[in-house]
Protein backbone atom coordinates (compact mmCIF):
# COMPACT_ATOMS: atom_id res chain seq x y z
CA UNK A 1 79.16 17.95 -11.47
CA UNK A 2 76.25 19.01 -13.21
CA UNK A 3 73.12 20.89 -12.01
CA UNK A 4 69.76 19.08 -12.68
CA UNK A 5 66.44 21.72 -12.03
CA UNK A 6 63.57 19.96 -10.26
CA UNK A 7 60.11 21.57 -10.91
CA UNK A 8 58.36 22.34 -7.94
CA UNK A 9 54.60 23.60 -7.76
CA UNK A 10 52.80 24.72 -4.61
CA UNK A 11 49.56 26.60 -4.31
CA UNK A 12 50.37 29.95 -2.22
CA UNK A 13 47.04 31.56 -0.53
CA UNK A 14 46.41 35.04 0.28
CA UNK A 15 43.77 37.03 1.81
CA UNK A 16 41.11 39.13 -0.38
CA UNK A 17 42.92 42.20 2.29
CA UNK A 18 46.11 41.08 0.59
CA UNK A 19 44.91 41.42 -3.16
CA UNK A 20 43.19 45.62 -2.02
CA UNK A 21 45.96 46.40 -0.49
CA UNK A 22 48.49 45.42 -3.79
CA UNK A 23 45.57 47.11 -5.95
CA UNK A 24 45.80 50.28 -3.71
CA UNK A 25 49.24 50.36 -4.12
CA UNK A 26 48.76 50.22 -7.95
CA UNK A 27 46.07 52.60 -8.08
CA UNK A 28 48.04 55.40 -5.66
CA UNK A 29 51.22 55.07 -7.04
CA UNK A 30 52.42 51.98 -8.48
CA UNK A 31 50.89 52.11 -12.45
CA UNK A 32 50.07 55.96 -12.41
CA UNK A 33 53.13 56.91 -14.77
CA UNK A 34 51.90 54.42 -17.71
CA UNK A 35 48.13 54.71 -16.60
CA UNK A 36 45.78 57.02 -15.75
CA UNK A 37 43.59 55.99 -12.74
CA UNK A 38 40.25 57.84 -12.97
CA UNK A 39 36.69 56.73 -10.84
CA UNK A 40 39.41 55.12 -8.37
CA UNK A 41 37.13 54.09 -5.10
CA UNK A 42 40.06 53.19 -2.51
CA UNK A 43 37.69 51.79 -0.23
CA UNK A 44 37.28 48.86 -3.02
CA UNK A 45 33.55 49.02 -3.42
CA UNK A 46 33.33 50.44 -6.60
CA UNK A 47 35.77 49.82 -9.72
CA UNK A 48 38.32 52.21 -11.40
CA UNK A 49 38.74 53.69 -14.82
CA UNK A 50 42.10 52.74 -16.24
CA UNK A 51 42.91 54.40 -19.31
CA UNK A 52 46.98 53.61 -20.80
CA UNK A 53 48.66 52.29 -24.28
CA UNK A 54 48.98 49.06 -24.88
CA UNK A 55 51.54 47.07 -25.75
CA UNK A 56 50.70 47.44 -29.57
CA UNK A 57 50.32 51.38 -29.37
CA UNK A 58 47.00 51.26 -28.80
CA UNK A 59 45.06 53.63 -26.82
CA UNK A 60 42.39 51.55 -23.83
CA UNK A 61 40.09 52.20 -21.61
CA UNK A 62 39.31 49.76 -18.83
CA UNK A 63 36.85 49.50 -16.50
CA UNK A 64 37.94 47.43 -13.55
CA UNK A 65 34.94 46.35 -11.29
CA UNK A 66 36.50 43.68 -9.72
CA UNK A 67 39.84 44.56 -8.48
CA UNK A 68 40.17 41.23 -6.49
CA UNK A 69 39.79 39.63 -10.25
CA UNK A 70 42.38 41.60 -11.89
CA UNK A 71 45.04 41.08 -8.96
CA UNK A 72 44.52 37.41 -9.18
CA UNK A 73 44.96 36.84 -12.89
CA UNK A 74 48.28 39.19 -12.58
CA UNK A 75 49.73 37.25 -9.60
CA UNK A 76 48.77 33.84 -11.56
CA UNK A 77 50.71 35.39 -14.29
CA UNK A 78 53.58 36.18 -12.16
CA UNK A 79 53.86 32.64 -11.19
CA UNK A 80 53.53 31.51 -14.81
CA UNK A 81 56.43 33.65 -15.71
CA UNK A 82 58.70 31.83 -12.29
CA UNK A 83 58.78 35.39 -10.64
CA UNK A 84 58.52 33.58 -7.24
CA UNK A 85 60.87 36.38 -5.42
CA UNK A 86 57.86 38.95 -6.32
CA UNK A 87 55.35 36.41 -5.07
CA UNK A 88 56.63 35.67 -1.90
CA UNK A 89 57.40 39.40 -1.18
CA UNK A 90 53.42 39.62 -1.79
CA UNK A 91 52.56 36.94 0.20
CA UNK A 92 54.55 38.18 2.88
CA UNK A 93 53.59 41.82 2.67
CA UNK A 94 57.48 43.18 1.63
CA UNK A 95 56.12 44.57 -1.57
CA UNK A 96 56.42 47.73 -3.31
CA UNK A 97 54.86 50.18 -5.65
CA UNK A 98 57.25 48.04 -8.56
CA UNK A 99 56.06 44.76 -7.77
CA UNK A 100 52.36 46.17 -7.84
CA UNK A 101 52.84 47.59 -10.71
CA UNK A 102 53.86 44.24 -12.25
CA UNK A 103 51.05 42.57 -11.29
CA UNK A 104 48.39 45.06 -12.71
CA UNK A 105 51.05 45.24 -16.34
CA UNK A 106 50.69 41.55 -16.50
CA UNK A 107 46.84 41.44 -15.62
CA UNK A 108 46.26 43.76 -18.11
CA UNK A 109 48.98 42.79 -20.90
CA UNK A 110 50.29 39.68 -20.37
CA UNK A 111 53.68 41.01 -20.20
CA UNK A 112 55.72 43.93 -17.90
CA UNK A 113 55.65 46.97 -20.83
CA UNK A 114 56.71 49.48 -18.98
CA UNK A 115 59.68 50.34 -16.81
């Protein structure tokens, strides 16, 4: 018998607490042996200075001043790439410093580079 895939699509929701919470895990932990995190505010109300090299070898410096921004466009691009297991430990709060880290690498890259 043969397998036939059925594409599903579903819009998950989460919290603006959610998206600082997977950014503070980034910023303490989860990015800070490919990036250095300088200017971090961990209460959220001011950006950070991200400074790494990119996937082409070169050296950046980004200024993130809306976290909530950045998060978002990485988890979009975590569903674009069918990583629902890493969404839905997100969504339900099971996530680590990896899957944090994956979100800010494909935010900033458009692709996991490191690790």
């Amino acid at each position: 018998m043969a397998s036939i895939p059925i594409r599903v699509e579903y819009d998950m929701m989460f919290w603006t607490d959610q998206l600082f919470d997977l950014w503070t895990t980034a910023c303490e932990g989860g990015i800070n042996y490919w990036c250095e995190v300088t200017e971090y505010d961990p209460t959220g109300n001011d950006g950070a200075t991200l400074t790494f090299e990119d996937q082409d070898g070169f050296d950046r410096t980004v200024f993130v001043t809306n976290h909530v921004q950045l998060i978002t466009l990485g988890l979009n691009r975590l569903a674009d790439n069918r990583c629902l297991d890493t969404l839905q430990r997100i969504w339900n709060n099971e996530y680590d410093a990896i899957d944090a880290d994956c979100v800010v690498q494909l935010a900033l890259m458009n692709e996991v580079v490191y690790g």
